[in-house]
Protein backbone atom coordinates (compact mmCIF):
# COMPACT_ATOMS: atom_id res chain seq x y z
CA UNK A 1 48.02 29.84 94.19
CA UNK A 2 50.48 33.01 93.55
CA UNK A 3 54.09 32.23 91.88
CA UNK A 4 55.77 32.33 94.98
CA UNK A 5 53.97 29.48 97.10
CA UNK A 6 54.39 27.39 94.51
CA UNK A 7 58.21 28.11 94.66
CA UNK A 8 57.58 27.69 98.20
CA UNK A 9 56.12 24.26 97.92
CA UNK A 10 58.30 23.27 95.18
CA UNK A 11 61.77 23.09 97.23
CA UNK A 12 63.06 19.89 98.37
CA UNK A 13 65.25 19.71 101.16
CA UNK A 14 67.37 17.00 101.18
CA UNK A 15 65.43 15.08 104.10
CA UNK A 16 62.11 15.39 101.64
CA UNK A 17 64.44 13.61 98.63
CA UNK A 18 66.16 11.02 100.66
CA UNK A 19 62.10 9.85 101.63
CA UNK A 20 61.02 10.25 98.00
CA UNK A 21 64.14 8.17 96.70
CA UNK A 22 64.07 5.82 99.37
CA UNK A 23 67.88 6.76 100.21
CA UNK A 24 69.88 8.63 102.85
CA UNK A 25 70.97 12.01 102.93
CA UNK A 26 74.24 10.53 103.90
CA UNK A 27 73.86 8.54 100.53
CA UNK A 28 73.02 11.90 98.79
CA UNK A 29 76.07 13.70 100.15
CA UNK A 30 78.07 10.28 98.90
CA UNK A 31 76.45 10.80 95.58
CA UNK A 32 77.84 14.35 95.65
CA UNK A 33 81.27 13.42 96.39
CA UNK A 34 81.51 10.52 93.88
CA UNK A 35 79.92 13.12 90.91
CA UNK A 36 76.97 11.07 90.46
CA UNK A 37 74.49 14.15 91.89
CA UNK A 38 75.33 17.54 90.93
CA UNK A 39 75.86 19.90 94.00
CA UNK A 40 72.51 21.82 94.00
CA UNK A 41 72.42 25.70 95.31
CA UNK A 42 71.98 26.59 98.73
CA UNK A 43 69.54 29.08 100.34
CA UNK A 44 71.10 31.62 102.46
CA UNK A 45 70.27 29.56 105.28
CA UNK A 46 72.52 27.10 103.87
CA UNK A 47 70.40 24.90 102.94
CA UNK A 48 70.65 22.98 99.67
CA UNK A 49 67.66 23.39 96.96
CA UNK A 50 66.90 20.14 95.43
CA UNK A 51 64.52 19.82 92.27
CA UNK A 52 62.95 17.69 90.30
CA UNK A 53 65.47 16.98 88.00
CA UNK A 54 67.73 15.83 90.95
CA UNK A 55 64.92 13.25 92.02
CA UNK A 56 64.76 11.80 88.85
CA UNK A 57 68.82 11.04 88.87
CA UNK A 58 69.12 10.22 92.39
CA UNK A 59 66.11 7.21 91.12
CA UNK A 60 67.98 6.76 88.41
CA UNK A 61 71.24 5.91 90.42
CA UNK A 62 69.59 4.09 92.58
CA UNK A 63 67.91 1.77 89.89
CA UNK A 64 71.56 1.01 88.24
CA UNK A 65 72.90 0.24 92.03
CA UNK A 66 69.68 -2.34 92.59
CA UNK A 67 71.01 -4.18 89.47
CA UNK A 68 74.28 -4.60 90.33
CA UNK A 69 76.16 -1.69 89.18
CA UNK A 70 78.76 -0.04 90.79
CA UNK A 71 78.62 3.89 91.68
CA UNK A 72 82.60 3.39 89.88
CA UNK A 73 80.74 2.23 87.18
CA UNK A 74 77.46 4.54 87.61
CA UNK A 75 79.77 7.18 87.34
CA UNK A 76 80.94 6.27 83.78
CA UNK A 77 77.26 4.97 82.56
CA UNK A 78 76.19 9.12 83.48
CA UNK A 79 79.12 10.74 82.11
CA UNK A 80 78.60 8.95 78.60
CA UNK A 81 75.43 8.20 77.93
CA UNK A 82 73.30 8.04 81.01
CA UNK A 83 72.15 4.21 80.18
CA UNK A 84 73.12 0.82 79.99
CA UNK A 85 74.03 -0.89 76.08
CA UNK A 86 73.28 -4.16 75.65
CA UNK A 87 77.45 -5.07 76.20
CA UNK A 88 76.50 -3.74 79.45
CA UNK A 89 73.86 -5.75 80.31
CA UNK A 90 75.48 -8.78 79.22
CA UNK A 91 78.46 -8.04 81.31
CA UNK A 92 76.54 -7.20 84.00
CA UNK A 93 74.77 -10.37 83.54
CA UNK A 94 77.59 -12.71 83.76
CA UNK A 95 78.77 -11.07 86.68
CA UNK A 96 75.45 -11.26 88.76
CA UNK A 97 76.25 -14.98 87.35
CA UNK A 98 79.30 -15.08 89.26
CA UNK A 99 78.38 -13.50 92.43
CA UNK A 100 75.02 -15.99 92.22
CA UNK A 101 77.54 -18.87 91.85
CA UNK A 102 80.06 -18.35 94.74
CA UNK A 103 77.05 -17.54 97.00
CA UNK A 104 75.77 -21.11 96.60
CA UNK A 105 79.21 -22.56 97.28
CA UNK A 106 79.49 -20.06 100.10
CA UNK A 107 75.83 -21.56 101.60
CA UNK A 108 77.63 -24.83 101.04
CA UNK A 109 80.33 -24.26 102.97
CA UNK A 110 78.20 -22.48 105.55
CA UNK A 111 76.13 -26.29 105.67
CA UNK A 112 79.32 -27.96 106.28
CA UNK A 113 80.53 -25.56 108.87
CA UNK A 114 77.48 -26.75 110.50
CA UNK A 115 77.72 -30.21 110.16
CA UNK A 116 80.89 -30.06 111.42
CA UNK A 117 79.88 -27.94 114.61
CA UNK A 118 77.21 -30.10 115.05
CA UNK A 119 79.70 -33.27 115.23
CA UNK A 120 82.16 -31.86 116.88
CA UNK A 121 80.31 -30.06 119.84
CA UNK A 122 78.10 -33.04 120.60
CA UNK A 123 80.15 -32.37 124.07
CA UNK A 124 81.20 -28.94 125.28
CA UNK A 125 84.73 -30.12 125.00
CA UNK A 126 84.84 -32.31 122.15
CA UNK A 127 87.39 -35.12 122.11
CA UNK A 128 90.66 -35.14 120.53
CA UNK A 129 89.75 -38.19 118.47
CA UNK A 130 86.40 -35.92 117.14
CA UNK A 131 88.69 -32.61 116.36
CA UNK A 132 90.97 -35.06 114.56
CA UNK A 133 88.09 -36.56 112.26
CA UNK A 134 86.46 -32.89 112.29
CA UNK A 135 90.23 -31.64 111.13
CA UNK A 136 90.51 -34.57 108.11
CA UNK A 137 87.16 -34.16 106.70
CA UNK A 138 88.11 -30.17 106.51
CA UNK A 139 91.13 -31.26 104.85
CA UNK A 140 89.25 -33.77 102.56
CA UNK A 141 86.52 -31.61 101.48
CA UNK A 142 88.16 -28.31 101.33
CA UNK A 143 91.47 -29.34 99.30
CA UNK A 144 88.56 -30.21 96.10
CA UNK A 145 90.67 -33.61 95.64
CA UNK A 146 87.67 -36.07 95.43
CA UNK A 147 84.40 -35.74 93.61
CA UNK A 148 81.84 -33.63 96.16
CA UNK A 149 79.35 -36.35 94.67
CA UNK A 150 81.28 -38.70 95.83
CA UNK A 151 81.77 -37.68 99.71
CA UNK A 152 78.39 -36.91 99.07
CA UNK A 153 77.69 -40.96 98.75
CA UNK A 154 80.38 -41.79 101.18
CA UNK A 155 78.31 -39.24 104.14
CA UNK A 156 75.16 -41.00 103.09
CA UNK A 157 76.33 -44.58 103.27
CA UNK A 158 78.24 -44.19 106.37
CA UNK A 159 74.85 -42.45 108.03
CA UNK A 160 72.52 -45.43 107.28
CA UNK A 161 71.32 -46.75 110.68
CA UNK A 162 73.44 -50.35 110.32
CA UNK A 163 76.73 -48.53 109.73
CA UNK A 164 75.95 -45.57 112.00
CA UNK A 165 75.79 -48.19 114.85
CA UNK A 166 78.95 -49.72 113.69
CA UNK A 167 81.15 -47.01 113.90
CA UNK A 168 79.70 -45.92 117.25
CA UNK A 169 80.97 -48.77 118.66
CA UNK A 170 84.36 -48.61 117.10
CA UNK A 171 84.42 -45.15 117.79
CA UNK A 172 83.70 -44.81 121.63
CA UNK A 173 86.61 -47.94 122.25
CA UNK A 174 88.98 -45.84 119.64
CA UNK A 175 88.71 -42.49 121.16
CA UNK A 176 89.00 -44.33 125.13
CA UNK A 177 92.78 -44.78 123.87
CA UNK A 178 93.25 -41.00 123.42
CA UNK A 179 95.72 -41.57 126.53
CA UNK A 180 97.32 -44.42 126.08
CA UNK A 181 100.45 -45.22 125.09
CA UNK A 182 100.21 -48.69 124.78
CA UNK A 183 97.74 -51.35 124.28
CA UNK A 184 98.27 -55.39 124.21
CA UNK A 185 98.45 -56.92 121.37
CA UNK A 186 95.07 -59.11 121.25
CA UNK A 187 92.86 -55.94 122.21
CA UNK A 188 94.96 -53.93 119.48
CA UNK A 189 94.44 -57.13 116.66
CA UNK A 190 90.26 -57.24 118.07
CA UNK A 191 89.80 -53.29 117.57
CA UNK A 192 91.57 -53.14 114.45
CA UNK A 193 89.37 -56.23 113.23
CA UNK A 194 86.14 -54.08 113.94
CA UNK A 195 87.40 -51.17 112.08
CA UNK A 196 88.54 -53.03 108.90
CA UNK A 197 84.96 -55.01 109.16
CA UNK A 198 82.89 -51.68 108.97
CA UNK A 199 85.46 -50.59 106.09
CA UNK A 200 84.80 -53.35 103.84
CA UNK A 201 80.77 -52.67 105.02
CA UNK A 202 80.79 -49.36 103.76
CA UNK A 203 83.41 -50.23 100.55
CA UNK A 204 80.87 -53.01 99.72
CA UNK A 205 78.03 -51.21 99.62
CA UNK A 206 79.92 -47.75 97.85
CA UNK A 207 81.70 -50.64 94.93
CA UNK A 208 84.94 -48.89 95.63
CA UNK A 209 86.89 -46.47 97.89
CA UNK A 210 87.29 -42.89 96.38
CA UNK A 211 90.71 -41.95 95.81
CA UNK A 212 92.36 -38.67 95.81
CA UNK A 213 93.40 -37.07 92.33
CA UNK A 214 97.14 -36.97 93.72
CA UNK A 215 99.31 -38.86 96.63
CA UNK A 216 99.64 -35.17 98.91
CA UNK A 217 95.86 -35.54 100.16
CA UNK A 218 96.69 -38.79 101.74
CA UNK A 219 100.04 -37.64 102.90
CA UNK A 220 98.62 -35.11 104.84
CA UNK A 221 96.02 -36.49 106.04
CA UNK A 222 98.70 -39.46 107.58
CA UNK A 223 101.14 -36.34 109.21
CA UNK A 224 97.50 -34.92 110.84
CA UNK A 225 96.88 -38.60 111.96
CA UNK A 226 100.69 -38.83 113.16
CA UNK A 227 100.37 -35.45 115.28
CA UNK A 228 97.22 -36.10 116.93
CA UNK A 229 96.58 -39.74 117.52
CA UNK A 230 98.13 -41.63 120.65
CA UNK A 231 100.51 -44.54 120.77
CA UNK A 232 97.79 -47.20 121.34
CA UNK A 233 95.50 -45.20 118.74
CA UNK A 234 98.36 -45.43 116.25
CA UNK A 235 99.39 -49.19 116.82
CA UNK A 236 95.57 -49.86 116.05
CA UNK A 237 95.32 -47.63 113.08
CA UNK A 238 98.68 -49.43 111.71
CA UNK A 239 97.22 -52.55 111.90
CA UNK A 240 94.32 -51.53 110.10
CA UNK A 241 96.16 -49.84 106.93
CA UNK A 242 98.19 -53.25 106.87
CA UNK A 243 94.77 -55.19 106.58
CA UNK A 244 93.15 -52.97 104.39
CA UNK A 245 96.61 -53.27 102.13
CA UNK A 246 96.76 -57.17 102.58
CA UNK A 247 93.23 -57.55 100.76
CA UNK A 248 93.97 -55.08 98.33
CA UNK A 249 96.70 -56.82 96.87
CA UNK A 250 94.59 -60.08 97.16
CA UNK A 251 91.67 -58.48 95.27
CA UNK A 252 94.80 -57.37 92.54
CA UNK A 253 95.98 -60.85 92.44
CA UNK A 254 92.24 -62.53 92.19
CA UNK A 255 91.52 -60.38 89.55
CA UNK A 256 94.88 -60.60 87.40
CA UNK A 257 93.89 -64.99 87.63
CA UNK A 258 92.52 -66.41 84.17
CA UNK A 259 89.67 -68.37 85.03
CA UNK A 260 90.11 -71.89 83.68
């Protein structure tokens, strides 16, 4: 073969590089701009000439990129020394670390998005009550207040089959109040009664109620609660809090008794 088809054969255009490299000539002319790939010459077609040597940095860009590197960074690794030290490695490391971490926490959040879908668009048109408890558990989990191990337990326990059907019940007569702005006394005493039955259920079962690391949590969860539910839902819920705070200072008293 003379000199001059192997010249021939030896160009690269920058179609026949971006399929070696397994890039895009728009990523080569990016390359270009950034200083990471020299400007090769052009024919007189205008065409640019690519060579070997360009192959083997364009691969060697590339490889940097796959491991987390930044072209900023790239840049910097060429201009100096053309590979990675051991600092770099490590830093690099640490920071594959970080993006590893908030992408679990970022599928987490993506499982309770659909948890929460899933409860709250059991209907097309969910009801207020639902948005409401939809609305406090976003509150709850997403303020980081109490332990996620904890609401962890709390979601389990309150999904077992015997307290499932509990608060189904409680539920359905709760949320047929939505419009209501009153409710007589004995139905507001018997609904209230069901509620603070599957609390202690679920309390009894748990050993305790997980409490927020401050008094805000609560706070706002009470001003969502004070927005959203209706007279009759609110006269129940009251009644319920003053239960739930009647054998809490019983259990206090019980427990502050010497035994004789």
């Amino acid at each position: 073969m003379s000199g001059s088809g192997f010249d021939e054969l030896s160009v690269l255009r920058s179609k026949d590089v971006a399929a070696l490299t397994g890039t895009t000539i728009r990523a080569l002319r990016h390359y270009m701009q950034l200083g990471l790939l020299e400007e090769p010459p052009r024919d007189t077609n205008g065409y640019r000439r690519f060579d070997v040597t360009d192959v083997v940095q364009i691969l060697r860009i590339r490889q940097l990129a796959e491991s987390g590197v930044s072209l900023e960074q790239i840049a910097t690794i060429l201009k100096e020394k053309g590979s990675l030290s051991d600092e770099n490695l490590d830093e690099l490391d640490q920071e594959l670390a970080r993006k590893e971490a908030q992408i679990v926490a970022q599928r987490a959040a993506l499982k309770r998005l659909r948890e929460s879908r899933a409860q709250t668009q059991a209907t097309s048109q969910p009801s207020r009550t639902a948005q409401l408890d939809a609305d406090i558990q976003l509150l709850v989990t997403g303020t980081n207040q109490i332990d996620p191990d904890v609401l962890s337990e709390v979601h389990s326990v309150m999904s077992a089959p015997a307290h499932a059907l509990q608060a189904i019940k409680w539920i359905g007569r709760f949320e047929r109040l939505e419009d209501q702005n009153g409710i007589a006394d004995s139905d507001a005493e018997a609904l209230a009664g069901e509620i603070t039955q599957f609390h202690h259920s679920v309390t009894a079962q748990m050993g305790s109620v997980p409490e927020p690391s401050d008094d805000m949590l609560m706070s706002l969860v009470d001003q969502l609660r004070s927005a959203h539910l209706s007279p009759a839902q609110s006269t129940v819920w009251n009644i319920f809090l003053e239960r739930i705070e009647a054998n809490d200072a019983e259990d206090v008293d019980s427990s502050g008794m010497e035994e004789p």
